[in-house]
Every structure is written in C-alpha cells, then in structure tokens.
C-alpha atoms as a PDB file:
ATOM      1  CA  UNK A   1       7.985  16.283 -12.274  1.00  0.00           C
ATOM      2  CA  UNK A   2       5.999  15.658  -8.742  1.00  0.00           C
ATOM      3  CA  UNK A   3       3.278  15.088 -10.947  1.00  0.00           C
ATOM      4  CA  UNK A   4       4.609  12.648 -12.733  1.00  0.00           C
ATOM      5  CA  UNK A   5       6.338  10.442  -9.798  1.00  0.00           C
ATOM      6  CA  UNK A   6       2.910  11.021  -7.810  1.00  0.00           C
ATOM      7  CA  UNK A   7       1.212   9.268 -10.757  1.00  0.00           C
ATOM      8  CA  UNK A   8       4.197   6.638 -11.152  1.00  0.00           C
ATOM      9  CA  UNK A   9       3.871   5.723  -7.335  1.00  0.00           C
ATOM     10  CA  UNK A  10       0.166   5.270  -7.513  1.00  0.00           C
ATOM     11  CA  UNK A  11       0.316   2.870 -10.901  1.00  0.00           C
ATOM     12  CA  UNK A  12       2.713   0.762  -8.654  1.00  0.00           C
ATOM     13  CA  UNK A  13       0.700   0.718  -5.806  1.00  0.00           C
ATOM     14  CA  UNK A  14      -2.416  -0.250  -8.015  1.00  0.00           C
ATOM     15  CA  UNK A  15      -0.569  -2.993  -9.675  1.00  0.00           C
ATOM     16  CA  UNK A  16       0.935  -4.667  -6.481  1.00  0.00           C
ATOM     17  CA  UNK A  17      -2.671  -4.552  -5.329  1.00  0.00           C
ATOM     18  CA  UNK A  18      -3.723  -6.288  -8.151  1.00  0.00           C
ATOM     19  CA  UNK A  19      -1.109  -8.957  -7.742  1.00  0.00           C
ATOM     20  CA  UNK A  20      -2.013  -9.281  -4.373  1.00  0.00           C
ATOM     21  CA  UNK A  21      -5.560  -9.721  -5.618  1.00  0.00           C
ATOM     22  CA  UNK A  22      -4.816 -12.865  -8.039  1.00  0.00           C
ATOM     23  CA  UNK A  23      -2.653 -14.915  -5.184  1.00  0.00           C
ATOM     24  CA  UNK A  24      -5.923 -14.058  -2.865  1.00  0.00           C
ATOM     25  CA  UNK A  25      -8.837 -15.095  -5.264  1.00  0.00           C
ATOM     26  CA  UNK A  26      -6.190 -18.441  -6.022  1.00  0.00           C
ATOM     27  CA  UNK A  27      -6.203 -19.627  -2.523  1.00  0.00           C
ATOM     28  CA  UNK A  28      -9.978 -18.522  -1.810  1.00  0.00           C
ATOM     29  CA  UNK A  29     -10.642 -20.669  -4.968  1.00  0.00           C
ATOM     30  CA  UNK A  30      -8.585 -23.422  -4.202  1.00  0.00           C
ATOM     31  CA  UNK A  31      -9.978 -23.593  -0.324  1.00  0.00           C
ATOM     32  CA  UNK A  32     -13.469 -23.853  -1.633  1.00  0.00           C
ATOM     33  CA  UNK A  33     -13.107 -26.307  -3.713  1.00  0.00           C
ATOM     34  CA  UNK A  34     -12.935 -30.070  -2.717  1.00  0.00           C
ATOM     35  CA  UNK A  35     -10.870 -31.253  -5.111  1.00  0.00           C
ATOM     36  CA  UNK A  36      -7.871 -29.007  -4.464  1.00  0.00           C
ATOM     37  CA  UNK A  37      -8.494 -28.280  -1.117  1.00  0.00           C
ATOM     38  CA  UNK A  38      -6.031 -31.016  -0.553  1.00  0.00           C
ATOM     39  CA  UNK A  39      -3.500 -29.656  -2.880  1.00  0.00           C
ATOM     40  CA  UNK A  40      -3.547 -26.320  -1.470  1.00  0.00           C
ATOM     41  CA  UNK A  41      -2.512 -27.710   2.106  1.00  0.00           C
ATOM     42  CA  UNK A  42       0.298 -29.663   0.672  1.00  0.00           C
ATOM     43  CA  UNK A  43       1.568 -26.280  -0.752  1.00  0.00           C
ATOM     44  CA  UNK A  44       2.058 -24.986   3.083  1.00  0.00           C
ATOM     45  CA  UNK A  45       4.827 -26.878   3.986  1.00  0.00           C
ATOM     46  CA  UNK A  46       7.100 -26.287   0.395  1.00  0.00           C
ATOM     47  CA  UNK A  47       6.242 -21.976   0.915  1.00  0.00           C
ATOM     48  CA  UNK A  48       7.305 -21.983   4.127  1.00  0.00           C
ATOM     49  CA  UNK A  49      10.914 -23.650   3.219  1.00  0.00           C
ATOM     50  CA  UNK A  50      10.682 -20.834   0.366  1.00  0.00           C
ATOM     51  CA  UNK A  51      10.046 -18.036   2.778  1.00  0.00           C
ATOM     52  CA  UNK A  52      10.894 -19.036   5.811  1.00  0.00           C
ATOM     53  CA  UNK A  53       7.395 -18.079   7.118  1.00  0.00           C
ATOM     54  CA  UNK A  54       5.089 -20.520   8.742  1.00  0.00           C
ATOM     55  CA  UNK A  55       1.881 -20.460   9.035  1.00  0.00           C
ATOM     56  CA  UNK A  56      -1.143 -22.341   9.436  1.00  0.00           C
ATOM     57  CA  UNK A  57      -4.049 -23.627   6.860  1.00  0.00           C
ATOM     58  CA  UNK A  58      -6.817 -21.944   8.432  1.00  0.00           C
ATOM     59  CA  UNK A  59      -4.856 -18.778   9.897  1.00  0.00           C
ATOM     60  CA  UNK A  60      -3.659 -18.417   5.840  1.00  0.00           C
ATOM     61  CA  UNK A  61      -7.751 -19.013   4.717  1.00  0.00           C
ATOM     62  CA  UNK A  62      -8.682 -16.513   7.162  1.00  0.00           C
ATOM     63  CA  UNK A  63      -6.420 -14.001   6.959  1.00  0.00           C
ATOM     64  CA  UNK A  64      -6.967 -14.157   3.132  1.00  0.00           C
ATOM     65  CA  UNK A  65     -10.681 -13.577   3.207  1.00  0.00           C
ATOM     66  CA  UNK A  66     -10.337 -10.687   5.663  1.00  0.00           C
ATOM     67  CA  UNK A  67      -7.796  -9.347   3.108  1.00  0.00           C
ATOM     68  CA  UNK A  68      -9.068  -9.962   0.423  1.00  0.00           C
ATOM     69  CA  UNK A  69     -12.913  -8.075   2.164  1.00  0.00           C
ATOM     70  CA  UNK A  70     -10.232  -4.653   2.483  1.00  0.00           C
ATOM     71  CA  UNK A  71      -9.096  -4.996  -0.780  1.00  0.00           C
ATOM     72  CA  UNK A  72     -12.337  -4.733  -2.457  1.00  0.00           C
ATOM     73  CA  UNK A  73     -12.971  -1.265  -1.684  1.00  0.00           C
ATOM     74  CA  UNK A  74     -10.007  -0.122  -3.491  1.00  0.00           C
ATOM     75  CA  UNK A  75     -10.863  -1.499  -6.991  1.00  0.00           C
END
C-alpha cells in the first residue's frame, strides 16, 4: 500500500511539473517573439487582478528562464 501511494505521489509530482513546463515554454515563446511580445505584457496587469500577485515583465521573463534551466534536469 506504501508502494502504491509512493508511486501515486510521484505521478502527481511529475504531472504538476509538466504543467509547470507548458505555462514556462508559453511565456518563453511568447517573450521571444515580436509579435506577441506585446500581448504577453498586456496579460500582466489582468493575472495580477486574478491572483492578486504582482509582478514585473522582466522579473516574470527571468524568473521563468531560470525555472524553466532547473526544470530540465528532471525530465
């Protein structure tokens, strides 16, 4: 039964990394291209009335490629 929760908990884990993956290589796409560079910044101000967490365009770019360089180890 350990076993089985053990294997449960790390299917979980392995899909919310994935997830986590996708909304990464969406805003790494989006920030290098020109064409919805634009729209990506007007999407900053419309998540942070969703969350209630603000944050900046190049603090979010940043932070996603530095993520997104840990991430790929555990693919």
């Amino acid at each position: 039964m350990q076993l089985v929760k053990l294997l449960e908990q790390k299917e979980a884990n392995h899909i919310e990394f994935c997830r986590i993956k996708n909304v990464l290589d969406e805003i790494l796409f989006m920030y290098r291209n020109s064409e919805l560079n634009e729209i990506l910044k007007s999407l900053m101000d419309p998540a942070w009335m969703a969350t209630g967490l603000k944050i900046d365009f190049e603090t979010l770019v940043s932070g996603s490629i530095l993520f997104y360089m840990l991430l790929i180890p555990f693919q």
